[in-house]
Protein backbone atom coordinates (compact mmCIF):
# COMPACT_ATOMS: atom_id res chain seq x y z
CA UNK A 1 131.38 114.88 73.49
CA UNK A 2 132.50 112.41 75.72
CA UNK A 3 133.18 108.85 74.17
CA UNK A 4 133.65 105.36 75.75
CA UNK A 5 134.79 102.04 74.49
CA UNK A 6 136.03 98.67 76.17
CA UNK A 7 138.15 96.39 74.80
CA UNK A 8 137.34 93.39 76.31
CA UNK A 9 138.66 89.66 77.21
CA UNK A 10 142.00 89.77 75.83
CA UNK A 11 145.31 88.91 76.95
CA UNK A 12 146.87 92.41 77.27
CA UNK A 13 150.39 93.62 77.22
CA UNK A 14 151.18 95.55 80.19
CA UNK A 15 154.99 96.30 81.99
CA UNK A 16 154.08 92.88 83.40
CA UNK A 17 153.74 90.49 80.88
CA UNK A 18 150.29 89.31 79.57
CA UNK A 19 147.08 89.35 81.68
CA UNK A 20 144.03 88.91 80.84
CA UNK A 21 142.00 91.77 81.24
CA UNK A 22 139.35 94.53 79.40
CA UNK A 23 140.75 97.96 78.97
CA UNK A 24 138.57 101.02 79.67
CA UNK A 25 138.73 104.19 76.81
CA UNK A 26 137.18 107.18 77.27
CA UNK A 27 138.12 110.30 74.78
CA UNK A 28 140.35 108.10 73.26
CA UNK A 29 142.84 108.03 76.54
CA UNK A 30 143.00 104.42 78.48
CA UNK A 31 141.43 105.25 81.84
CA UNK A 32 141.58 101.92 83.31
CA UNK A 33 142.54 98.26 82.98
CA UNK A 34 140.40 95.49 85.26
CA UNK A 35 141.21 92.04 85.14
CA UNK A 36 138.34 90.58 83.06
CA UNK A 37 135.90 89.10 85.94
CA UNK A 38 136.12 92.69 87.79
CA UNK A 39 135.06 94.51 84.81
CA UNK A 40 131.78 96.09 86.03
CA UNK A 41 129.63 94.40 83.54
CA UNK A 42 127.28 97.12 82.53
CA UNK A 43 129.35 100.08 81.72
CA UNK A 44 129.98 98.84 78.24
CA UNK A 45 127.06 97.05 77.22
CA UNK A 46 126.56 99.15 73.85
CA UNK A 47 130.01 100.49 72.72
CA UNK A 48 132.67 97.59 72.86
CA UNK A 49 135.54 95.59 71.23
CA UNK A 50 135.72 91.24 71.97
CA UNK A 51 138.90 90.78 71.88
CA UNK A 52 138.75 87.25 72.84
CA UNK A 53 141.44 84.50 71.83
CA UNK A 54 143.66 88.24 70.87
CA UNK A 55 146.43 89.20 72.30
CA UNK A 56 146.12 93.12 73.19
CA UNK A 57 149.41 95.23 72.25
CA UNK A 58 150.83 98.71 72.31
CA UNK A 59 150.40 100.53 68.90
CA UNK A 60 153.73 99.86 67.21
CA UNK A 61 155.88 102.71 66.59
CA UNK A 62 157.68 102.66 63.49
CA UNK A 63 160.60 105.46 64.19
CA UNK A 64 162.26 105.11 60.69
CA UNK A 65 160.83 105.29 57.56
CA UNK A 66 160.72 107.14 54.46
CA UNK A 67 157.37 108.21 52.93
CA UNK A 68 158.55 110.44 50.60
CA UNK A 69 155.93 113.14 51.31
CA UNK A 70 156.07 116.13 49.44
CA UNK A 71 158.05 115.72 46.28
CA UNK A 72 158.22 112.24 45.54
CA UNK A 73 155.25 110.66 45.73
CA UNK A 74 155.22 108.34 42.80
CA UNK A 75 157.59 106.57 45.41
CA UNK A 76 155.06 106.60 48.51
CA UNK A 77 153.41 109.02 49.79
CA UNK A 78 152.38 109.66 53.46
CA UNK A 79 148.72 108.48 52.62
CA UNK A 80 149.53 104.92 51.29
CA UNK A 81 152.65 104.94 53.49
CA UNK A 82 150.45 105.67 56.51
CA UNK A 83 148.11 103.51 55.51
CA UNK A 84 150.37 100.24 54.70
CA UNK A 85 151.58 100.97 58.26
CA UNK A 86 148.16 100.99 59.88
CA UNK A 87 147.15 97.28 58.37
CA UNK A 88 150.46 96.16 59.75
CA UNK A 89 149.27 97.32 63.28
CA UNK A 90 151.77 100.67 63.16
CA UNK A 91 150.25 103.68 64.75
CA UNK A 92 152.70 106.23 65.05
CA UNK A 93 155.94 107.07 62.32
CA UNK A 94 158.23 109.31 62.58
CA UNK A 95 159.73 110.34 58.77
CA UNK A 96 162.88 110.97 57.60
CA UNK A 97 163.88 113.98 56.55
CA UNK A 98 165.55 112.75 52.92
CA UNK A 99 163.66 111.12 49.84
CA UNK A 100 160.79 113.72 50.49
CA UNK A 101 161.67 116.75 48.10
CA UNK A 102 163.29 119.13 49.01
CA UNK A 103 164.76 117.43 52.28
CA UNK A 104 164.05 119.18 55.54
CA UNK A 105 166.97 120.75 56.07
CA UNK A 106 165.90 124.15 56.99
CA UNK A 107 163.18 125.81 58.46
CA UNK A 108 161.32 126.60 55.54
CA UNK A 109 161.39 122.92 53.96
CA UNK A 110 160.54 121.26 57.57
CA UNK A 111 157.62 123.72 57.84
CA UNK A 112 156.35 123.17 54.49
CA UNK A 113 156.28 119.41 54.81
CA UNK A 114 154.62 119.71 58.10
CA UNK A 115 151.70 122.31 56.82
CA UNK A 116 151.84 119.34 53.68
CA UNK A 117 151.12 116.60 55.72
CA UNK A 118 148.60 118.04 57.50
CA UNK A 119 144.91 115.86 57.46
CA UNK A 120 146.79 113.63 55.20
CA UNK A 121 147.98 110.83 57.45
CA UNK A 122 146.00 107.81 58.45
CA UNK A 123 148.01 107.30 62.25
CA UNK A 124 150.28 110.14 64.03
CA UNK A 125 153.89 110.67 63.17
CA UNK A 126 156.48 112.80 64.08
CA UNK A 127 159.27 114.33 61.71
CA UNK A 128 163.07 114.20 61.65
CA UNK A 129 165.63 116.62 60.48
CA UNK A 130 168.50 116.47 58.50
CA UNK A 131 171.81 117.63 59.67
CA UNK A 132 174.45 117.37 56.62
CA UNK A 133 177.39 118.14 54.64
CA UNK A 134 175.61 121.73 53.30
CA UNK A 135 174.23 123.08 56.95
CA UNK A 136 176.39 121.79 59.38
CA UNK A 137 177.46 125.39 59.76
CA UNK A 138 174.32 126.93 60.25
CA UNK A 139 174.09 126.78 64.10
CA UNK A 140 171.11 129.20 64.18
CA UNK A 141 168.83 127.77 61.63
CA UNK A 142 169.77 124.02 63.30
CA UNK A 143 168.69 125.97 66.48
CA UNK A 144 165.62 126.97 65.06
CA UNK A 145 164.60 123.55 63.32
CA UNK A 146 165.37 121.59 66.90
CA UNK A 147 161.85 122.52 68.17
CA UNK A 148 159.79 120.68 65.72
CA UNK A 149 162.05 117.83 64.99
CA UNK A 150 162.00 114.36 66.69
CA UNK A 151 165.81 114.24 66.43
CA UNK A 152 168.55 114.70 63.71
CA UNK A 153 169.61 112.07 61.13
CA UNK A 154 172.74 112.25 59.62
CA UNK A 155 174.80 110.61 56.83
CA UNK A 156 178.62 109.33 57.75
CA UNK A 157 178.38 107.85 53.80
CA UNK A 158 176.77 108.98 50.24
CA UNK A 159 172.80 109.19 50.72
CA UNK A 160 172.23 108.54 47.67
CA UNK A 161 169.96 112.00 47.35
CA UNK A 162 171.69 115.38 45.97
CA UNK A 163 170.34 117.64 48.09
CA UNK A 164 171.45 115.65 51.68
CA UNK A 165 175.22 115.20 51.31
CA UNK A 166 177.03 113.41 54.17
CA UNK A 167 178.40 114.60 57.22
CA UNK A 168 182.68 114.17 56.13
CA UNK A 169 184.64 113.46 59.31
CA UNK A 170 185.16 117.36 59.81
CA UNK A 171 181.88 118.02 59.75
CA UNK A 172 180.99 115.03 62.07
CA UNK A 173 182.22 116.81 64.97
CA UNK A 174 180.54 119.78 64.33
CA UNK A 175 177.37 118.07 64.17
CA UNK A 176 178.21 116.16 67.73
CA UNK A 177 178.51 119.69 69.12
CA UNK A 178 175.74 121.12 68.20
CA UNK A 179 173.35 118.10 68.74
CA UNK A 180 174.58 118.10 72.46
CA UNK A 181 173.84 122.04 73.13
CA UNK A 182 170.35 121.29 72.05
CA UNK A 183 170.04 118.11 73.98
CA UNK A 184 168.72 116.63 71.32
CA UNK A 185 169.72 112.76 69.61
CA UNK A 186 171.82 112.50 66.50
CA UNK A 187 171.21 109.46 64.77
CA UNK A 188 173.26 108.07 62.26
CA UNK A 189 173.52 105.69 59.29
CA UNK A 190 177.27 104.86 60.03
CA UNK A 191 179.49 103.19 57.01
CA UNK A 192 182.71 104.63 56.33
CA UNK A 193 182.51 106.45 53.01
CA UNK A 194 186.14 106.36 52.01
CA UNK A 195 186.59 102.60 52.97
CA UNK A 196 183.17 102.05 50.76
CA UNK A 197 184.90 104.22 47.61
CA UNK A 198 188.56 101.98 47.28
CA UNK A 199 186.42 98.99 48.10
CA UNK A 200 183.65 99.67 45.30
CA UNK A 201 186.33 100.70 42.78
CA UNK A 202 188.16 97.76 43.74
CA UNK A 203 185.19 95.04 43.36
CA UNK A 204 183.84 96.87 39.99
CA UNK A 205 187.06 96.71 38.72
CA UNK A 206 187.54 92.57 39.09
CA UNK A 207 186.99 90.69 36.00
CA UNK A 208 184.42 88.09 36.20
CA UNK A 209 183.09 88.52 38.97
CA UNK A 210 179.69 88.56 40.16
CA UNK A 211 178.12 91.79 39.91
CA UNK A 212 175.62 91.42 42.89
CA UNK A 213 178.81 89.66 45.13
CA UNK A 214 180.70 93.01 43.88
CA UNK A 215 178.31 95.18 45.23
CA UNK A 216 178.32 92.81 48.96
CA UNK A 217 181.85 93.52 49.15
CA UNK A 218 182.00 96.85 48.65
CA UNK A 219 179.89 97.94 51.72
CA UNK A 220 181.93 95.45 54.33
CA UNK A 221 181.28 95.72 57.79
CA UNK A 222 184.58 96.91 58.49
CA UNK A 223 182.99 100.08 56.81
CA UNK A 224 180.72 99.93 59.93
CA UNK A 225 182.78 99.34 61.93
CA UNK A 226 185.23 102.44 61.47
CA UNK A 227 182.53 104.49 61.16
CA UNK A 228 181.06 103.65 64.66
CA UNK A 229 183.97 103.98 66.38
CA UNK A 230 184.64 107.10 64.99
CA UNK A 231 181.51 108.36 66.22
CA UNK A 232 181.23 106.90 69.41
CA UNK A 233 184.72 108.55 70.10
CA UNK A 234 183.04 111.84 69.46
CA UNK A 235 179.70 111.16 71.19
CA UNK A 236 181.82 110.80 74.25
CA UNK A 237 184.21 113.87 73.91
CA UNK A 238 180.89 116.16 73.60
CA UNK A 239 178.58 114.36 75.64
CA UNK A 240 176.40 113.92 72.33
CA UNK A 241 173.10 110.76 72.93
CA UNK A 242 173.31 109.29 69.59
CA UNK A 243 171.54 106.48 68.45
CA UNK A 244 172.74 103.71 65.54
CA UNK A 245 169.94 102.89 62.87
CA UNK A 246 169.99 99.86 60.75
CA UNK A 247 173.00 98.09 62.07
CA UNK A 248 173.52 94.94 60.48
CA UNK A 249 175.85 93.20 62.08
CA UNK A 250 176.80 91.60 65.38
CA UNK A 251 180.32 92.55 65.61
CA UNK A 252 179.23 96.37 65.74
CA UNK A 253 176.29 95.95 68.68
CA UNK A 254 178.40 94.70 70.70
CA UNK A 255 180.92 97.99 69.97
CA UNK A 256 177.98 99.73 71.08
CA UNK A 257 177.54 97.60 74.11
CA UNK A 258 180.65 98.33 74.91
CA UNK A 259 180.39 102.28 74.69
CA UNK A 260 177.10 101.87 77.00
CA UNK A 261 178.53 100.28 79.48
CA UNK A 262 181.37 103.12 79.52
CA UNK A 263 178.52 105.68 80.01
CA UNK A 264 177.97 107.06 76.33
CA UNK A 265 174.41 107.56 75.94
CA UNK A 266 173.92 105.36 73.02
CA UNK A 267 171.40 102.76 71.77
CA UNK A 268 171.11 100.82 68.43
CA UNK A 269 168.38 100.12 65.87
CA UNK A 270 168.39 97.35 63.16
CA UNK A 271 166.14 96.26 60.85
CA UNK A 272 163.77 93.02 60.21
CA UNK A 273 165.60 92.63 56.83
CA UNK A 274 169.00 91.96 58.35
CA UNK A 275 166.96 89.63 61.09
CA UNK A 276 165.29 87.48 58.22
CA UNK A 277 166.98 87.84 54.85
CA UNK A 278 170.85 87.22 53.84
CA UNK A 279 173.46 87.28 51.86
CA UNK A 280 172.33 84.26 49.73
CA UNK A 281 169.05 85.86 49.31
CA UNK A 282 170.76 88.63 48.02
CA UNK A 283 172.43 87.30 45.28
CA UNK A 284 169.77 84.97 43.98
CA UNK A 285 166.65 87.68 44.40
CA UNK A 286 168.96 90.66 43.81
CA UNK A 287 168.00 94.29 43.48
CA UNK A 288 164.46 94.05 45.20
CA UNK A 289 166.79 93.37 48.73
CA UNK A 290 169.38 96.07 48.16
CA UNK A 291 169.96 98.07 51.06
CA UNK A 292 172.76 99.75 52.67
CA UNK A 293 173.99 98.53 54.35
CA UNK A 294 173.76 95.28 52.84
CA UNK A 295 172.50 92.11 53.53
CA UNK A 296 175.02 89.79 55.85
CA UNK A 297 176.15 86.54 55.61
CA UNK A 298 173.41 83.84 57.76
CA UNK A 299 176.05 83.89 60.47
CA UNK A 300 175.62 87.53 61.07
CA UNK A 301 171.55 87.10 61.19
CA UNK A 302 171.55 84.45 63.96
CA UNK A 303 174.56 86.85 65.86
CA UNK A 304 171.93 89.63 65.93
CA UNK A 305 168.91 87.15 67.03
CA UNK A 306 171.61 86.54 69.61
CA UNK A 307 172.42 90.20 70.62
CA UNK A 308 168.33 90.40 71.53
CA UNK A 309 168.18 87.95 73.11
CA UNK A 310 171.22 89.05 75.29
CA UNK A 311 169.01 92.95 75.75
CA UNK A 312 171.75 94.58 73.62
CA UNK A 313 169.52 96.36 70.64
CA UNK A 314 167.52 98.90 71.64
CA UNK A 315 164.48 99.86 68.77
CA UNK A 316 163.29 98.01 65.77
CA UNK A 317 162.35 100.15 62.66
CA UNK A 318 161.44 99.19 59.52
CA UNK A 319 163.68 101.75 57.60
CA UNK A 320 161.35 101.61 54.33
CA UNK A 321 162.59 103.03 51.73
CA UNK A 322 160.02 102.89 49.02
CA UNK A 323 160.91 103.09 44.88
CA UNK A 324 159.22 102.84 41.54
CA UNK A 325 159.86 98.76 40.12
CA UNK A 326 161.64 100.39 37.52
CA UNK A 327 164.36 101.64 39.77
CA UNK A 328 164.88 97.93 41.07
CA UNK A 329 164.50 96.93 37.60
CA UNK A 330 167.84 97.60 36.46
CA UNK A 331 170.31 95.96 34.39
CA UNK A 332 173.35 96.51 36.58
CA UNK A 333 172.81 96.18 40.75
CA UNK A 334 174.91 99.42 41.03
CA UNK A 335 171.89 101.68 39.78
CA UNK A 336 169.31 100.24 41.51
CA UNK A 337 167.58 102.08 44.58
CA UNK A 338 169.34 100.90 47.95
CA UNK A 339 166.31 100.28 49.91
CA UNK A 340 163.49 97.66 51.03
CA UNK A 341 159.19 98.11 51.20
CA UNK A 342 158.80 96.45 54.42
CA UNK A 343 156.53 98.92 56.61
CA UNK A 344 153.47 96.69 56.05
CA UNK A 345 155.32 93.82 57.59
CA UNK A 346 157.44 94.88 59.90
CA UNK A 347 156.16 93.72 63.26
CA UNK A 348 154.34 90.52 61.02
CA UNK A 349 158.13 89.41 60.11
CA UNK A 350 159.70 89.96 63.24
CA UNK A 351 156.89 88.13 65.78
CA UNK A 352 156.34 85.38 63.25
CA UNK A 353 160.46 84.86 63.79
CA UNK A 354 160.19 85.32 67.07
CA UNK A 355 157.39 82.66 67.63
CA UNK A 356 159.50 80.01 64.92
CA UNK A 357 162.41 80.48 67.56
CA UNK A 358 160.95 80.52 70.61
CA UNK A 359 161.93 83.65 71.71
CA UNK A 360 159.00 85.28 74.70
CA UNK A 361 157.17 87.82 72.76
CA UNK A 362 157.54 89.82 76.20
CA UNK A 363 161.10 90.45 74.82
CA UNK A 364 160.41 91.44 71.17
CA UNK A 365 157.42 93.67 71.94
CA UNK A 366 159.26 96.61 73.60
CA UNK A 367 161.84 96.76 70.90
CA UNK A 368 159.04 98.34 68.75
CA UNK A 369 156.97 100.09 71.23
CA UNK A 370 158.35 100.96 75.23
CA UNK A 371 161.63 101.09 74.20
CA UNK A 372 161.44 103.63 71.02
CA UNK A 373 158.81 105.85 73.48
CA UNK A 374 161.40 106.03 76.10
CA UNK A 375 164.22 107.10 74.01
CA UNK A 376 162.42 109.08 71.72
CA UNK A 377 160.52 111.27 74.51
CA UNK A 378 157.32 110.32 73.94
CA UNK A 379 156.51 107.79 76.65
CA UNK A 380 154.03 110.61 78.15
CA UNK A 381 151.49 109.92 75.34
CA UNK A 382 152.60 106.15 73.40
CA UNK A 383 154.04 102.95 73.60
CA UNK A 384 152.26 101.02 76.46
CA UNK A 385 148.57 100.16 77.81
CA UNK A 386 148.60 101.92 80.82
CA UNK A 387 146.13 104.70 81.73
CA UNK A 388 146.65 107.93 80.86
CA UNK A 389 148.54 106.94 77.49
CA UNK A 390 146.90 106.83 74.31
CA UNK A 391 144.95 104.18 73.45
CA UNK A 392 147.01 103.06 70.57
CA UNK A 393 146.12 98.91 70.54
CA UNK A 394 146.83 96.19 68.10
CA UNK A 395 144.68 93.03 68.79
CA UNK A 396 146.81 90.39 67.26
CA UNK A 397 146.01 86.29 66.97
CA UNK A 398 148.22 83.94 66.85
CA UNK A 399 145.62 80.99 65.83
CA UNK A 400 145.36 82.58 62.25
CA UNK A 401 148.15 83.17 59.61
CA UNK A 402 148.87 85.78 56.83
CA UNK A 403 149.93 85.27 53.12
CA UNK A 404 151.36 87.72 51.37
CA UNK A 405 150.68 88.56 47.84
CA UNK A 406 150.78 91.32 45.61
CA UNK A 407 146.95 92.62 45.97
CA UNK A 408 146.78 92.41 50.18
CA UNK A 409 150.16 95.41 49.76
CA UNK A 410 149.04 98.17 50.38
CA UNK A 411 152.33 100.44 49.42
CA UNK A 412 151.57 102.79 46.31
CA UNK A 413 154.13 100.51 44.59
CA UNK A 414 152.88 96.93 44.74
CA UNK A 415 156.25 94.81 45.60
CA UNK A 416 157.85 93.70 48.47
CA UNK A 417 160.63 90.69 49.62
CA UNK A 418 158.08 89.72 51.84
CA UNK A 419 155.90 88.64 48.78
CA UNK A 420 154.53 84.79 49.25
CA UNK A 421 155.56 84.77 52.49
CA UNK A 422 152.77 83.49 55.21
CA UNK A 423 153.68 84.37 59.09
CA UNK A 424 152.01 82.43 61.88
CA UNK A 425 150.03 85.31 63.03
CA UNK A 426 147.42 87.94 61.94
CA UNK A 427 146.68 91.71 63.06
CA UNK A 428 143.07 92.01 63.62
CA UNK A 429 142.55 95.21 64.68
CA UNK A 430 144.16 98.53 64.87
CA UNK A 431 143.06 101.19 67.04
CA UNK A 432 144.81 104.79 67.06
CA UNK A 433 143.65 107.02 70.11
CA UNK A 434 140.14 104.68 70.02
CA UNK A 435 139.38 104.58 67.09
CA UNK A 436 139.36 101.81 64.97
CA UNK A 437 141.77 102.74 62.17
CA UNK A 438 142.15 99.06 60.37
CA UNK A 439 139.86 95.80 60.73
CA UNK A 440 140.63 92.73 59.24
CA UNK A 441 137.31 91.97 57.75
CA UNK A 442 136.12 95.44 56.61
CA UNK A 443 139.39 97.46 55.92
CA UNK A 444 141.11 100.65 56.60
CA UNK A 445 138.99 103.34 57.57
CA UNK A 446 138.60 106.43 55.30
CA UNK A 447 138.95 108.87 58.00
CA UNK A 448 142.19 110.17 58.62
CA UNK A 449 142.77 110.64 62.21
CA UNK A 450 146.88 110.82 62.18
CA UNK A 451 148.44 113.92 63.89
CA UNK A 452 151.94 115.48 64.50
CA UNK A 453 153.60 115.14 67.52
CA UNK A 454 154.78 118.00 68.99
CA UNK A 455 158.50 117.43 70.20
CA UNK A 456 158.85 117.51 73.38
CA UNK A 457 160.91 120.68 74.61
């Protein structure tokens, strides 16, 4: 059954800026775009969206998070996770293969959690694999798992989950070959493990000091550092496109700059949590903003608003990493869960910055939609309004705010940093393939229209 809708009188998002204009959906695909006063009037008379006084945005694609999903869903869960994601104007995820149980790192595990999630997801997603310490040497079965996977995550440090040990330096190589025979992207969380052991045994080991400042300076971004250059020395002896996630620091995007510009095919990700929160957070809010790595000193923050600014990061993800309160409700910092519940408020944080510092939206908008399509291989189907895509849309005003408090998160576990925050915006609608999937005034929808993305080949 054919289906229309227009989404009307908004300032819309396009490769050129904002224009105001009414977008044209039919079977959930945008056919066209007409400047609002072209619009032939009658064609939507009965089925339409006003998005007057809104600006009109690409669905927001979140390209690392962790939901958990099967196995550990006291943690998340790909229907809260999905759904937290949706109110925050995210339509498409793609999950990481660790902190679901067992990790996909086989064929059998990646097509279990795929049949799993199946009907269960509130907005599309797509699924990573894990490459590690334990399968590094199974070319065939890393063959075999390339077809339905995104792209490959691995671990240059402790992941902090048995079953996905890191790549050791060795292995690293390995990995670098293999991910460039399949033409596929490697990403990697990139600390130095054995800088990160004598500097944690070093910092527990000093009397009196502060536990939380302990824990800062035994993840150093010298531990980055080494660990990117290692890589990017092996990315260009195989020809291997790998891609950075959560880099915290200034100092190492511009490494990466630097190995662009000498032709690796590399980008970088980071994180709203190291573009918002730092070290001094850290240690007077503690466990609830560990993450690895960690939060930076302020100087670091306004370095990485810089390195945006100057074009250098590439993708924005919200790398949430969901946990029971009682796993951030430790005595001692060094057994609490490493990661932040952000998903909700990812693209809230970051264009709420953005506005307080005057920064064009124009410029933050791609980082979390265009950009991740194009390097992700997905730009067919997501991340712009432009016919022929999906129409994934966020209608977004900037003439309302949004408080945070613990009943409007919708994570399964109710806690976040972002807690009693308010950001100068608020999402009004989210639309996934045209349908309206979360509406400020009535709620998610109960339907659950999310599908898998097929990689492409």
């Amino acid at each position: 059954m054919n289906t229309e809708l227009w989404v009307k009188n908004g300032y819309v998002f396009t490769s050129e800026g904002f224009r105001f204009a009414s977008i044209k959906i039919k079977n959930g695909i945008i056919e066209a775009l007409y400047d609002s006063e072209m619009e032939p009037q009658k064609e939507y008379e009965n089925n339409f969206i006003d998005a007057c006084g809104c600006l009109v945005v690409p669905g927001f694609i979140d390209s690392h998070v962790h939901f958990n999903d099967p196995g550990r869903t006291d943690w998340e869960g790909i229907e809260t996770g999905s759904r937290a994601a949706a109110i925050g104007g995210t339509t498409t995820i793609f999950d990481m293969p660790l902190n679901c149980s067992p990790s996909v790192t086989n064929v059998k595990n990646l097509q279990n959690k795929r049949d799993y999630l199946t009907s269960k997801s509130f907005i599309d997603y797509a699924l990573w694999g894990g490459m590690t310490g334990n399968n590094v040497q199974n070319k065939a079965e890393l063959a075999q798992m390339s077809e339905g996977i995104i792209a490959w995550k691995a671990f240059m440090s402790d992941s902090g989950i048995d079953d996905f040990p890191y790549v050791a330096p060795n292995q690293l190589e390995q990995a670098m070959k293999i991910a460039a025979e399949q033409n596929k992207i490697l990403a990697l969380h990139a600390e130095w493990q054995e800088e990160i052991n004598s500097f944690t045994t070093f910092n527990k080991n000093q009397k009196g000091m502060n536990e939380r400042k302990a824990f800062l300076a035994s993840r150093p971004i010298s531990a980055e550092e080494q660990a990117v250059s290692s890589a990017i020395e092996l990315a260009a002896k195989y020809d291997t496109t790998i891609h950075f996630v959560h880099i915290s620091s200034p100092k190492v995007v511009e490494m990466i700059q630097q190995a662009k510009k000498s032709g690796i095919n590399v980008t970088v990700e980071t994180c709203p949590h190291y573009l918002i929160f730092d070290e001094e957070d850290f240690l007077k809010k503690g466990a609830i903003l560990k993450c690895a790595p960690p939060l930076r000193p302020r100087e670091e923050v306004e370095g990485l608003w810089e390195c945006i600014t100057n074009g250098w990061i590439d993708t924005i993800g919200s790398d949430h990493s969901p946990c029971l309160y009682s796993m951030k409700n430790t005595d001692s910092i060094w057994e609490a869960w490493g990661g932040i519940q952000g998903v909700q408020f990812t693209w809230l944080a970051l264009l709420d910055e953005a506005l307080k510092r005057k920064i064009p939206l124009k410029d933050i908008l791609p980082l979390g939609t265009a950009y991740v399509a194009d390097r992700f291989g997905i730009s067919k189907n997501k991340g712009r309004i432009r016919p022929g895509l999906d129409a994934d849309l966020v209608l977004i005003s900037l003439d309302e705010t949004t408080f945070v408090d613990q009943p409007t998160i919708a994570f399964r576990n109710q806690y976040s940093p972002y807690e009693n925050k308010t950001f100068l915006l608020k999402i009004k609608k989210t639309i996934l393939r045209g349908k309206v999937i979360y509406d400020e005034q009535t709620g998610g929808t109960e339907e659950k229209y999310g599908q898998y993305i097929q990689p492409r080949k």
